[in-house]
PDB file of N, CA and C in Angstrom:
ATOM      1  N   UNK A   1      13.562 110.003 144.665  1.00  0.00           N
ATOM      2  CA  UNK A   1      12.817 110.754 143.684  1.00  0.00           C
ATOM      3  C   UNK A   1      12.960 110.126 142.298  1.00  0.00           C
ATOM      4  N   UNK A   2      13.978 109.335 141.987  1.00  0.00           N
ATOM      5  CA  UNK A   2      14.129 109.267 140.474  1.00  0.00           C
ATOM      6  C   UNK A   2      13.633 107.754 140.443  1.00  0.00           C
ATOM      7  N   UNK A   3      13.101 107.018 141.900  1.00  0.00           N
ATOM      8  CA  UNK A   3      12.390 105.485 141.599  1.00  0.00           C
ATOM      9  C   UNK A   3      11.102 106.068 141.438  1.00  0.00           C
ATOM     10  N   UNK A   4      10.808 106.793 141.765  1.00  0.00           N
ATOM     11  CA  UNK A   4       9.261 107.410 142.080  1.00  0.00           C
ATOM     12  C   UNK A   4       9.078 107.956 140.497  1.00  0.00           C
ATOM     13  N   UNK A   5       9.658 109.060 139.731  1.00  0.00           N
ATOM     14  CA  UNK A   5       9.824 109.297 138.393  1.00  0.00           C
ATOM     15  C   UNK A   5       9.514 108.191 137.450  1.00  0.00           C
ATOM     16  N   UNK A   6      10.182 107.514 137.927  1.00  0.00           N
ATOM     17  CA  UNK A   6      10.304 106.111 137.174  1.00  0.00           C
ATOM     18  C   UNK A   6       9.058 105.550 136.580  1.00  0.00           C
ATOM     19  N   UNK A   7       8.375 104.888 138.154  1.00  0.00           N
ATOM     20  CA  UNK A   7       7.340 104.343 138.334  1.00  0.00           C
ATOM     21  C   UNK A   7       5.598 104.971 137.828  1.00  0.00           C
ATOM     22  N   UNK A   8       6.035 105.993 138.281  1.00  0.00           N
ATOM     23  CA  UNK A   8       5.665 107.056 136.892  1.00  0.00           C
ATOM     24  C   UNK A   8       5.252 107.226 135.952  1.00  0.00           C
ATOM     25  N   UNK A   9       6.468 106.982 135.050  1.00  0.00           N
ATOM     26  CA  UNK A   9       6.485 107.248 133.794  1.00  0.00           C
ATOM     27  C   UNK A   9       7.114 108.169 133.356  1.00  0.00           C
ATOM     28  N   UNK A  10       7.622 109.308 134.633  1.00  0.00           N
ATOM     29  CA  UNK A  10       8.384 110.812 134.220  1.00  0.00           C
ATOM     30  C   UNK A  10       9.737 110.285 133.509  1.00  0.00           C
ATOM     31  N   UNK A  11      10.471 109.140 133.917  1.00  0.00           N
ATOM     32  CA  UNK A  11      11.503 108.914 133.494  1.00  0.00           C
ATOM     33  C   UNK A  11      11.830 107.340 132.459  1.00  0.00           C
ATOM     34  N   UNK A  12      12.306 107.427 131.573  1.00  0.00           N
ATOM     35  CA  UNK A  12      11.949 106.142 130.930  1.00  0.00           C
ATOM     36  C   UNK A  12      13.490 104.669 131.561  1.00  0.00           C
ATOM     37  N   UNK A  13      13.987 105.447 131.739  1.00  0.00           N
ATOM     38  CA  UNK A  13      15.067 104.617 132.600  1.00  0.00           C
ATOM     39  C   UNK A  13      14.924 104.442 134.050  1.00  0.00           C
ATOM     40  N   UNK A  14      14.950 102.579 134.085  1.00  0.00           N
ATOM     41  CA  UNK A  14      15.411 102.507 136.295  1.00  0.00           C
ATOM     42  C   UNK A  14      16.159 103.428 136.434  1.00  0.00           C
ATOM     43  N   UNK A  15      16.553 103.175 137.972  1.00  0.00           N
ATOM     44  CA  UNK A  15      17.260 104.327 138.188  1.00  0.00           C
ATOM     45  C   UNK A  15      18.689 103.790 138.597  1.00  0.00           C
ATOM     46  N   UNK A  16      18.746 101.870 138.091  1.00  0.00           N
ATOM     47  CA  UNK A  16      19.849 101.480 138.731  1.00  0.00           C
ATOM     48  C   UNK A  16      20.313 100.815 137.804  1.00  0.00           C
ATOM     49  N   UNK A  17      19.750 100.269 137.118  1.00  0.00           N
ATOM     50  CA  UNK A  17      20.717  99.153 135.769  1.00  0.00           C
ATOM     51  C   UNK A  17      20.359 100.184 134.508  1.00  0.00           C
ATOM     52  N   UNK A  18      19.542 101.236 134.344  1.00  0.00           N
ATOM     53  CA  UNK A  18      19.342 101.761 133.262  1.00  0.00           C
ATOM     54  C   UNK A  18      18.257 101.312 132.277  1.00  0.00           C
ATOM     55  N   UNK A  19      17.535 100.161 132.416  1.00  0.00           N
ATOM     56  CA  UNK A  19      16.558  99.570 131.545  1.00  0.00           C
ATOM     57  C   UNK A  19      15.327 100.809 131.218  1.00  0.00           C
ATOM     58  N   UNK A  20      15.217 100.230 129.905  1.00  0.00           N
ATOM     59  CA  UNK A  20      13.860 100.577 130.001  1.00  0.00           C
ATOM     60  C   UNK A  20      12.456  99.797 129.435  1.00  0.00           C
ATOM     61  N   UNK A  21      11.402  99.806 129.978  1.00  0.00           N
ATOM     62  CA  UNK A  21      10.366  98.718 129.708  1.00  0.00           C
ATOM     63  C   UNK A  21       9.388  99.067 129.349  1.00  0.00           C
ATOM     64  N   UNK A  22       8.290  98.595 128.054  1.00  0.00           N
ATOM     65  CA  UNK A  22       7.255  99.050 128.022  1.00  0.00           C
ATOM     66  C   UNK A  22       6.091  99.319 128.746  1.00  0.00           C
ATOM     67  N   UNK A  23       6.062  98.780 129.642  1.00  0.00           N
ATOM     68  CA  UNK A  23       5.153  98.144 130.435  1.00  0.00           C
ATOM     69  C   UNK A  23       5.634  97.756 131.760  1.00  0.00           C
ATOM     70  N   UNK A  24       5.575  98.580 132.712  1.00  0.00           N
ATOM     71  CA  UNK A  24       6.685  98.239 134.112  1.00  0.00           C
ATOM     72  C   UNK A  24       5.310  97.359 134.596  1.00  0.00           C
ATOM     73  N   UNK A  25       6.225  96.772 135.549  1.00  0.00           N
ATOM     74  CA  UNK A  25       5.509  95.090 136.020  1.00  0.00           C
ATOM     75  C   UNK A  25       6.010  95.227 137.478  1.00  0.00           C
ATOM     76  N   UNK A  26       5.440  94.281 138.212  1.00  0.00           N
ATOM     77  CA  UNK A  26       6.569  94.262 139.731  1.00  0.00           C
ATOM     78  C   UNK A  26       7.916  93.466 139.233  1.00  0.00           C
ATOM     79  N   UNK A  27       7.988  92.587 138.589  1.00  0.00           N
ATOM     80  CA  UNK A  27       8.474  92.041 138.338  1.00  0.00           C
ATOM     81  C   UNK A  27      10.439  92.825 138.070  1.00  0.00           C
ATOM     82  N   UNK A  28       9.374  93.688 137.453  1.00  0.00           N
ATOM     83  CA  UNK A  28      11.002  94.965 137.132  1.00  0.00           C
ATOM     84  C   UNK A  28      11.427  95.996 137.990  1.00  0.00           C
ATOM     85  N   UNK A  29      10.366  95.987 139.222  1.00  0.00           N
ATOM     86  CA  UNK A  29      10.372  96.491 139.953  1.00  0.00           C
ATOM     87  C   UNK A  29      11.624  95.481 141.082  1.00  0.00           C
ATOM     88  N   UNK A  30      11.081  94.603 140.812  1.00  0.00           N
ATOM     89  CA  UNK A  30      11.878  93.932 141.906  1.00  0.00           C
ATOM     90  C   UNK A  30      13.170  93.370 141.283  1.00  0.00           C
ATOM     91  N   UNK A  31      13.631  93.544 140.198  1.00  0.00           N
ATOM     92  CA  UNK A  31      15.291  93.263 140.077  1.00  0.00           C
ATOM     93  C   UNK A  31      15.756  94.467 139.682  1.00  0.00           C
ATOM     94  N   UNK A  32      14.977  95.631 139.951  1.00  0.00           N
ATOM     95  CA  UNK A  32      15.862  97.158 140.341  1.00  0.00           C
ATOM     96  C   UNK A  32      16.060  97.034 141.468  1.00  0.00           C
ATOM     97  N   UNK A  33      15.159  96.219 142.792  1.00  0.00           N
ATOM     98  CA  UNK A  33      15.499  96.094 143.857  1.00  0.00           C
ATOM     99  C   UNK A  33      16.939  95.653 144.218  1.00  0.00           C
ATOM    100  N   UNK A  34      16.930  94.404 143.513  1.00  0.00           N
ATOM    101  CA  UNK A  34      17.874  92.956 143.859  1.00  0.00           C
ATOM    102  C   UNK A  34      19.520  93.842 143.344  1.00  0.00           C
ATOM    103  N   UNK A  35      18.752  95.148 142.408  1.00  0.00           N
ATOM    104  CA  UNK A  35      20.626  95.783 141.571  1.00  0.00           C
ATOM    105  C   UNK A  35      20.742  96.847 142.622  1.00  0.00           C
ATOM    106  N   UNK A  36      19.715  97.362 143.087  1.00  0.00           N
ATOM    107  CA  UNK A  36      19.852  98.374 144.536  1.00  0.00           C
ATOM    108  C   UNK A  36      20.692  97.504 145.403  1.00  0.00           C
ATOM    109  N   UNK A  37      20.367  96.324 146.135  1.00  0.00           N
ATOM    110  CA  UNK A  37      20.815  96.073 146.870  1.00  0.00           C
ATOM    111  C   UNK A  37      22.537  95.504 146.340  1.00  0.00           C
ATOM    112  N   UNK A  38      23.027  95.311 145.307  1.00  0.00           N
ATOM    113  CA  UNK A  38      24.370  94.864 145.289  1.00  0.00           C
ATOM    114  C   UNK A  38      25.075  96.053 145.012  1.00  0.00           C
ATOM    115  N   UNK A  39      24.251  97.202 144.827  1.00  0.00           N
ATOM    116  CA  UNK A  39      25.362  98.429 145.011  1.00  0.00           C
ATOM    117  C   UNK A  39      25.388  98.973 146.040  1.00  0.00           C
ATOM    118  N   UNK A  40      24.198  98.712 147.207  1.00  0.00           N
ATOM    119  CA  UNK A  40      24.468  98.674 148.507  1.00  0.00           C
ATOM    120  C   UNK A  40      25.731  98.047 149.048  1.00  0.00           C
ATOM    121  N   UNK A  41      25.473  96.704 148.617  1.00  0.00           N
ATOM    122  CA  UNK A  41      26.922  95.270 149.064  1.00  0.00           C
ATOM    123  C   UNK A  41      27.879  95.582 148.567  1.00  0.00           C
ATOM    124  N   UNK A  42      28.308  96.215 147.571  1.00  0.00           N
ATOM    125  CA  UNK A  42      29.411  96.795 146.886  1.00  0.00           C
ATOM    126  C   UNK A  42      29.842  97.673 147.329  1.00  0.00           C
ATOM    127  N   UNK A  43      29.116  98.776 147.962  1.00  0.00           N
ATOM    128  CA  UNK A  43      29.525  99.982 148.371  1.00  0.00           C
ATOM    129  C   UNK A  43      30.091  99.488 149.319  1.00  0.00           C
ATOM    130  N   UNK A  44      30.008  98.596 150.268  1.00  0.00           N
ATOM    131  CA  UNK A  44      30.571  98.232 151.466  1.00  0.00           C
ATOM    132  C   UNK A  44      32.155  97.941 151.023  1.00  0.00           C
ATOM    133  N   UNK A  45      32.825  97.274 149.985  1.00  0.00           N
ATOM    134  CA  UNK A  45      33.791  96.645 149.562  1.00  0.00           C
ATOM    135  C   UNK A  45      34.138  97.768 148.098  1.00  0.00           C
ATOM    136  N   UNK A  46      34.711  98.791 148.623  1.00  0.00           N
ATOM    137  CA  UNK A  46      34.775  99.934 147.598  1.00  0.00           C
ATOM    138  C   UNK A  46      36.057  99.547 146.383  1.00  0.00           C
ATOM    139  N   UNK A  47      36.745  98.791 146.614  1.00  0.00           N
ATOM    140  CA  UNK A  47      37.494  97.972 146.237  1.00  0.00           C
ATOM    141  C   UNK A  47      37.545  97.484 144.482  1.00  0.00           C
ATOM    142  N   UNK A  48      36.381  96.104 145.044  1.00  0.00           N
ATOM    143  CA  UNK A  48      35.966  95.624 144.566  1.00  0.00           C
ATOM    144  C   UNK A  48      34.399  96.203 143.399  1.00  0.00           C
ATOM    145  N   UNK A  49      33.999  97.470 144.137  1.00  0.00           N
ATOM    146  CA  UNK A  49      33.021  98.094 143.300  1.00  0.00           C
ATOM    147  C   UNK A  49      33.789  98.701 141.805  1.00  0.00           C
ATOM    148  N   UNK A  50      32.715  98.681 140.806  1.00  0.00           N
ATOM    149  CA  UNK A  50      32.800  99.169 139.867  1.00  0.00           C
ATOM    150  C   UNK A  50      32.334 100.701 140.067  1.00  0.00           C
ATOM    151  N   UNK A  51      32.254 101.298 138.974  1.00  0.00           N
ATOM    152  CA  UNK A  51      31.485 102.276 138.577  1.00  0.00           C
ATOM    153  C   UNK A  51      29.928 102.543 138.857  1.00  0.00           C
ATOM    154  N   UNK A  52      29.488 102.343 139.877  1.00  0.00           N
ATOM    155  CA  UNK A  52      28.258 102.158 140.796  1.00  0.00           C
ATOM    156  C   UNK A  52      28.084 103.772 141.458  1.00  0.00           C
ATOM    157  N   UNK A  53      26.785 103.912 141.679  1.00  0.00           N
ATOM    158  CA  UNK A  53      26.196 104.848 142.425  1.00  0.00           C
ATOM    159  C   UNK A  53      26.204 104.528 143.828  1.00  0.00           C
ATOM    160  N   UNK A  54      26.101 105.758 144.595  1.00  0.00           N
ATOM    161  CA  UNK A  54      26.823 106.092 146.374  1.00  0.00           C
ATOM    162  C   UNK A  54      25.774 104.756 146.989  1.00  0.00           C
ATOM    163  N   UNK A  55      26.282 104.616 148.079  1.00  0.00           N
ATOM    164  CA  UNK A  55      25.275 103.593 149.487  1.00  0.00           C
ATOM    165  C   UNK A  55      23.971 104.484 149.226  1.00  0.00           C
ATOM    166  N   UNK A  56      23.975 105.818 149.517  1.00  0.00           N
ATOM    167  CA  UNK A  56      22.881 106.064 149.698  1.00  0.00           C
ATOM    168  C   UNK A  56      21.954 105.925 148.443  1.00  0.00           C
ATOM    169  N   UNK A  57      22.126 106.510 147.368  1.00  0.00           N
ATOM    170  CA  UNK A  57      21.542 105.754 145.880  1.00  0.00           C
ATOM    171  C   UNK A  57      20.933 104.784 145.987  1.00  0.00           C
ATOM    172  N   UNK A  58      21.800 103.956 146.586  1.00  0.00           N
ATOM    173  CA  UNK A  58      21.233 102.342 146.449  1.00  0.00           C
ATOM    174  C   UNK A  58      20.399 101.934 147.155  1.00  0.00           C
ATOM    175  N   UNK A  59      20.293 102.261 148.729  1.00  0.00           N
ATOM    176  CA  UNK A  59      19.555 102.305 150.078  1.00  0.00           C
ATOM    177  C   UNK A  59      18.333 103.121 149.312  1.00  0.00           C
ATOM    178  N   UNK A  60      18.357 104.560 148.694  1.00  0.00           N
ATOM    179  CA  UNK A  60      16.853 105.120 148.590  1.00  0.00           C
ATOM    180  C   UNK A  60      16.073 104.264 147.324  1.00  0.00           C
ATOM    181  N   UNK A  61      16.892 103.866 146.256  1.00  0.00           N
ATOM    182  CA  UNK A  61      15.879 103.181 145.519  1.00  0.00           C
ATOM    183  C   UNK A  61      15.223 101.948 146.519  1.00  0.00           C
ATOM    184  N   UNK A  62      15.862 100.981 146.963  1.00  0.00           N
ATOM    185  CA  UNK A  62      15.351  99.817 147.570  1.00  0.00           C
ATOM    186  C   UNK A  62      14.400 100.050 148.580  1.00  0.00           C
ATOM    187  N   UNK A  63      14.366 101.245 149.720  1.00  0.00           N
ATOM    188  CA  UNK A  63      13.473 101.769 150.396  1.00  0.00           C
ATOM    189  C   UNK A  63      12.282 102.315 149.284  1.00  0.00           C
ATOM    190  N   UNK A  64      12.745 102.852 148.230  1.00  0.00           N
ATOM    191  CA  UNK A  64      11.493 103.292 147.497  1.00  0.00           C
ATOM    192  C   UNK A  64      10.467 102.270 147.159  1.00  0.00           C
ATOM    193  N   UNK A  65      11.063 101.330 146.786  1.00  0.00           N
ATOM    194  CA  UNK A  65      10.224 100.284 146.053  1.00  0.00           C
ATOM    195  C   UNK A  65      10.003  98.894 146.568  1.00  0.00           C
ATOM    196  N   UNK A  66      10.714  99.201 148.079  1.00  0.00           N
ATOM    197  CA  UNK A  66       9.883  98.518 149.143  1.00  0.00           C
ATOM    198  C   UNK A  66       8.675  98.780 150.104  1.00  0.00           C
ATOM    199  N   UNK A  67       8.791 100.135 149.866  1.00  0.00           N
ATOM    200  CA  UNK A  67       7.470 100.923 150.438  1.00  0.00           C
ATOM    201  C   UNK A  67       6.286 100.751 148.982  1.00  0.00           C
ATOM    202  N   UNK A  68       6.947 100.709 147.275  1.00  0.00           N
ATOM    203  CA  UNK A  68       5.898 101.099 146.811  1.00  0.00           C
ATOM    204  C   UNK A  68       5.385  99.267 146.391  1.00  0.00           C
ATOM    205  N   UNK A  69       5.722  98.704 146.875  1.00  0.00           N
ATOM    206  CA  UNK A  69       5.446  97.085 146.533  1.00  0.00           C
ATOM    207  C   UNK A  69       4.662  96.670 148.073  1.00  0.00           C
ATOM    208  N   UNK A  70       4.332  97.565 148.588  1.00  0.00           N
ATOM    209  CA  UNK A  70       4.094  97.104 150.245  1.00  0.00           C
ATOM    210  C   UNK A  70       4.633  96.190 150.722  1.00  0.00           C
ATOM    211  N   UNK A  71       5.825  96.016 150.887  1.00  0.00           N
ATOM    212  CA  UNK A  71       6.794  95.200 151.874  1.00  0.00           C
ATOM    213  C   UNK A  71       7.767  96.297 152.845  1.00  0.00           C
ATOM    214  N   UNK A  72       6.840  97.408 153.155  1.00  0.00           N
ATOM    215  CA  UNK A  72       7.231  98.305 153.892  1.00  0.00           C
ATOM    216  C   UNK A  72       6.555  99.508 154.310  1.00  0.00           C
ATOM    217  N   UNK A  73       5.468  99.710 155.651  1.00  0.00           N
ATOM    218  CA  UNK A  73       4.718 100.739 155.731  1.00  0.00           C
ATOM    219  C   UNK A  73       5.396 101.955 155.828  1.00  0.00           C
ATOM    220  N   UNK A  74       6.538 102.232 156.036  1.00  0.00           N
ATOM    221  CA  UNK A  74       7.170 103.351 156.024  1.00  0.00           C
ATOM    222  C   UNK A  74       7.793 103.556 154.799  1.00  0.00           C
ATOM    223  N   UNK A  75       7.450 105.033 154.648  1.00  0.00           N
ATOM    224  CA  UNK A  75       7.379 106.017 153.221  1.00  0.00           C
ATOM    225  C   UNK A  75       8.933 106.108 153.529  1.00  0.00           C
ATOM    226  N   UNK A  76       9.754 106.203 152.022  1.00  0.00           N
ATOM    227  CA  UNK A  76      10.822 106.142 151.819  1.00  0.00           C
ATOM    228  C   UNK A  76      11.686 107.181 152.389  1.00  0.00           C
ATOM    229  N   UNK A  77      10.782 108.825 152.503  1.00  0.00           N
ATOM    230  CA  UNK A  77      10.696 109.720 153.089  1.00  0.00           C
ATOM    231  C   UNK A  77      10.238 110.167 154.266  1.00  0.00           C
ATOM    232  N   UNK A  78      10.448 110.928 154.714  1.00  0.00           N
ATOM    233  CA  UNK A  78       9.588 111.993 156.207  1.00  0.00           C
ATOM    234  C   UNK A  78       8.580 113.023 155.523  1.00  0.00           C
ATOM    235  N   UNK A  79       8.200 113.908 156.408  1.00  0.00           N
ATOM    236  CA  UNK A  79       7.049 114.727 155.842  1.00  0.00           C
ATOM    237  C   UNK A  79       8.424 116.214 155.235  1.00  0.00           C
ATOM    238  N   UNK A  80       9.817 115.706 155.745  1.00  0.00           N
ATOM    239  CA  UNK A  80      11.041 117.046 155.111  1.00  0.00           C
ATOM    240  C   UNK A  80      11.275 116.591 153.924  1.00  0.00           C
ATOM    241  N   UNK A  81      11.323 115.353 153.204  1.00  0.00           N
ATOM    242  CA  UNK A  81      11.856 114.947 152.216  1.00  0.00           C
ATOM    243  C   UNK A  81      13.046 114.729 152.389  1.00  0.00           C
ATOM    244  N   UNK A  82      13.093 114.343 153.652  1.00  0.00           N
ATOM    245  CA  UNK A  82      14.676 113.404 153.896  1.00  0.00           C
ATOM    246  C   UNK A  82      14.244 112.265 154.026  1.00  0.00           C
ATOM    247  N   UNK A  83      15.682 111.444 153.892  1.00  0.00           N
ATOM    248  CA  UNK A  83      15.650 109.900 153.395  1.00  0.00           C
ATOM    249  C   UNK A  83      16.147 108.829 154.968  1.00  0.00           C
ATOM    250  N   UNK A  84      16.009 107.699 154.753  1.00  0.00           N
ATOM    251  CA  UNK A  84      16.424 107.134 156.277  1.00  0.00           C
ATOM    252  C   UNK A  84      17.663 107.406 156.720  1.00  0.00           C
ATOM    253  N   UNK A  85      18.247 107.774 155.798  1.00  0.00           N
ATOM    254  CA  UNK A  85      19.886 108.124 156.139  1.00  0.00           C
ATOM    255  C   UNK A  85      20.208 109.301 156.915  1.00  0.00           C
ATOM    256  N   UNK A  86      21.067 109.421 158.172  1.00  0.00           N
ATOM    257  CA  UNK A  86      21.293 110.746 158.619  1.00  0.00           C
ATOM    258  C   UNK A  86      22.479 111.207 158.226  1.00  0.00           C
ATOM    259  N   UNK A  87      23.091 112.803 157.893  1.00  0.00           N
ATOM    260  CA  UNK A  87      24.093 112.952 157.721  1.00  0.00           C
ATOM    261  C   UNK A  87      25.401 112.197 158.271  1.00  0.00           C
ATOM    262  N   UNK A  88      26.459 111.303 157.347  1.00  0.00           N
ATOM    263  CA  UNK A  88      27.579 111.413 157.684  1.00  0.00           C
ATOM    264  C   UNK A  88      27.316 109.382 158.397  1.00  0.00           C
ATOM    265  N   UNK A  89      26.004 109.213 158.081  1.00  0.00           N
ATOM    266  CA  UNK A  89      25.615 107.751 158.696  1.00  0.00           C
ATOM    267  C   UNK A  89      25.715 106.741 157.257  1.00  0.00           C
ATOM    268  N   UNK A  90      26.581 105.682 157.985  1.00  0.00           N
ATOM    269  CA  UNK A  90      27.083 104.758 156.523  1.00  0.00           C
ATOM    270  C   UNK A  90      25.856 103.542 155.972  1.00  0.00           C
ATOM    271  N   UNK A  91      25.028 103.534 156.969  1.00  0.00           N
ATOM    272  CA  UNK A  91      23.762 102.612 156.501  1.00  0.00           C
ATOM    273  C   UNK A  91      22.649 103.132 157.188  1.00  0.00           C
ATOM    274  N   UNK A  92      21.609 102.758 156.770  1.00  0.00           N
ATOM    275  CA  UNK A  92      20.236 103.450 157.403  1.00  0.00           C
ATOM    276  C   UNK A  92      19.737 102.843 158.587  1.00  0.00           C
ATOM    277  N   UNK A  93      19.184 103.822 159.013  1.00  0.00           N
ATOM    278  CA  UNK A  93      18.698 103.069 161.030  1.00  0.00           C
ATOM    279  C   UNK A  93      17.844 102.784 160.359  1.00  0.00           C
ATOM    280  N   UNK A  94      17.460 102.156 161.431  1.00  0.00           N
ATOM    281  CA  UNK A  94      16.626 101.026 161.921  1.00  0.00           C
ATOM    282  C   UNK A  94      15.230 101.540 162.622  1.00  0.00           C
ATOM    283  N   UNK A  95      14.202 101.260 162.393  1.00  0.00           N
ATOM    284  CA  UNK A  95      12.645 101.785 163.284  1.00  0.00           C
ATOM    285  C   UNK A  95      13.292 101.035 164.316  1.00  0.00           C
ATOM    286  N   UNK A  96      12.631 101.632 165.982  1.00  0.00           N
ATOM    287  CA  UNK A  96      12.624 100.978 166.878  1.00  0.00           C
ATOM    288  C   UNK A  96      11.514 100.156 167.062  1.00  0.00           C
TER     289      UNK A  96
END
């Protein structure tokens, strides 16, 4: 919900490095992706993570804005407004 805000306009900040741009581009679209995915990789190595938002955070922006860049026919969501993640599941399945 808050990549979707974003993209928007409801919200003036990504939802992952915090930027904000006059003029969103794919371009900014896609290194909110590239910061989704290292707080994905981070989350794995909790360790080594900073002050980062949960796996799942990171998993729904990158699903968001891989569905909204079409490099993904499946909606980030279901028709419940749940996300690919199932309760208590540490990475998102997989379509068969």
């Amino acid at each position: 919900m808050t990549t979707l805000a974003w993209i928007l306009g409801e919200r003036a900040e990504s939802p992952v490095i915090r930027a904000h741009a006059r003029e969103l581009t794919t371009r900014d679209l896609k290194m909110e992706r590239v910061h989704a995915e290292d707080v994905i990789e981070q989350s794995r190595y909790p360790w080594m993570a900073d002050r980062l938002p949960p796996l799942w955070y990171g998993e729904g922006v990158k699903f968001g804005i891989n569905w909204l860049l079409g490099d993904s026919t499946a909606p980030p969501v279901d028709a419940a407004g749940r996300g690919p993640l199932r309760p208590g599941q540490r990475t998102a399945r997989t379509a068969p």
